[in-house]
Protein backbone atom coordinates (compact mmCIF):
# COMPACT_ATOMS: atom_id res chain seq x y z
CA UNK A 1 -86.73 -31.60 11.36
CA UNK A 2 -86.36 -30.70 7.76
CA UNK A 3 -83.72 -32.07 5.28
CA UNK A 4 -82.40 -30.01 2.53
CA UNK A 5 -82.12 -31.86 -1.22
CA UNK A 6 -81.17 -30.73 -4.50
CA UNK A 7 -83.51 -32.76 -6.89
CA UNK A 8 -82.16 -32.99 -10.19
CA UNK A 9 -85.13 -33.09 -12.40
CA UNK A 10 -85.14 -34.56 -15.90
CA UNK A 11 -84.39 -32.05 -18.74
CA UNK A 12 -84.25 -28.81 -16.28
CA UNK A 13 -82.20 -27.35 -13.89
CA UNK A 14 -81.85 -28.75 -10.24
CA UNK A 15 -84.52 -27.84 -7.39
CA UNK A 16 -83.56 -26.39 -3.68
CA UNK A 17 -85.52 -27.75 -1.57
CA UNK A 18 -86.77 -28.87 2.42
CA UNK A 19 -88.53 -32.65 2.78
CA UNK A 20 -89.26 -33.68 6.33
CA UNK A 21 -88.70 -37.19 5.62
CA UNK A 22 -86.22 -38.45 2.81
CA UNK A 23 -88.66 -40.71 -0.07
CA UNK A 24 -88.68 -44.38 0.32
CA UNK A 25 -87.86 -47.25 -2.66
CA UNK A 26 -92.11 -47.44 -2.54
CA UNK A 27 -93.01 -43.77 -3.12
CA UNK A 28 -93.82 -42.71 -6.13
CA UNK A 29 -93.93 -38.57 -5.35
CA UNK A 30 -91.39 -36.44 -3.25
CA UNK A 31 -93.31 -33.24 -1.53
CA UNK A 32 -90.57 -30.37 -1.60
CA UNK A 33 -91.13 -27.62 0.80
CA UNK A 34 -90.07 -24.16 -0.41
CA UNK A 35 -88.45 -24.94 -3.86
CA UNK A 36 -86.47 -22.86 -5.30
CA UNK A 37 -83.19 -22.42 -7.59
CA UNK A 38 -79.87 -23.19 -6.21
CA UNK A 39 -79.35 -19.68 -5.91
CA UNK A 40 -82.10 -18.86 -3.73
CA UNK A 41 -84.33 -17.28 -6.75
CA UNK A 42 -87.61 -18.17 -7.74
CA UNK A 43 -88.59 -20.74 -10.17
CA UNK A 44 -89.87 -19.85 -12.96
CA UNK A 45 -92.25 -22.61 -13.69
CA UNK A 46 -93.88 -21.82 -10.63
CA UNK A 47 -96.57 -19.50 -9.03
CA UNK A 48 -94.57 -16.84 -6.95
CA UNK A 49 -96.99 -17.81 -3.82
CA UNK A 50 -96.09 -21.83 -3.95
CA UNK A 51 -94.59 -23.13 -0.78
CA UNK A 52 -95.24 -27.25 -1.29
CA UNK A 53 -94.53 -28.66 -4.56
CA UNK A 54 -95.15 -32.88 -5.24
CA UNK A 55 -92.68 -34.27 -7.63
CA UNK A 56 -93.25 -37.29 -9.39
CA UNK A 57 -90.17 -39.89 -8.59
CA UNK A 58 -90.16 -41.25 -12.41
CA UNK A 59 -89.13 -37.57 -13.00
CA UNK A 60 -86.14 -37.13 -11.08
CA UNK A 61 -82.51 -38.29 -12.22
CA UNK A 62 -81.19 -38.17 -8.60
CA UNK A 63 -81.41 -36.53 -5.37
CA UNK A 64 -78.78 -34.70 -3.42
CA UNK A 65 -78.72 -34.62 0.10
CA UNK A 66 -77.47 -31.30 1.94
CA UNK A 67 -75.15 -31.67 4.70
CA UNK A 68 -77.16 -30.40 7.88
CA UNK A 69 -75.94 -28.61 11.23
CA UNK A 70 -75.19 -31.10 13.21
CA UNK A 71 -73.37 -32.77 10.40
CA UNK A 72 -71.03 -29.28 9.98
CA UNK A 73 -69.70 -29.68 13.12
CA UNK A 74 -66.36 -30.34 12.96
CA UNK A 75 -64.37 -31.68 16.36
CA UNK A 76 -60.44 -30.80 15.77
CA UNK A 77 -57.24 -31.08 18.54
CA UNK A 78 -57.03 -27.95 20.66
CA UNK A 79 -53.20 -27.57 21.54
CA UNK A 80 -52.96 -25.62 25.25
């Protein structure tokens, strides 16, 4: 199952993204499924065709992590 991020890259805007497993304190890259803007557009800086991008980690500022379904679900009290 894939994760959704928001990398925040070093002197550019942040990066939409899927990783299937969150980057350890040892890796030095981050491989970013479907990147894209925030928005959902395109990046410029990239062929229209790329689907996997590899990010170097001594790039990045920070990463987000994107809430996913199962985390959503919110249990409340159901008065009868």
């Amino acid at each position: 199952m894939s994760t959704s991020i928001i990398l925040h890259i070093q002197n550019t805007e942040p990066v939409l993204g899927e990783v299937e497993e969150l980057p350890k304190l040892t890796d030095t890259m981050v491989k970013v499924s479907n990147p894209r803007q925030r928005d959902g557009k395109d990046l410029i800086f990239l062929q229209h065709n790329v689907v996997t991008v590899y990010w170097p980690v001594s790039q990045l500022n920070f990463i987000e992590i994107l809430p996913g379904e199962e985390e959503e679900e919110i249990i409340s009290f159901v008065r009868e």
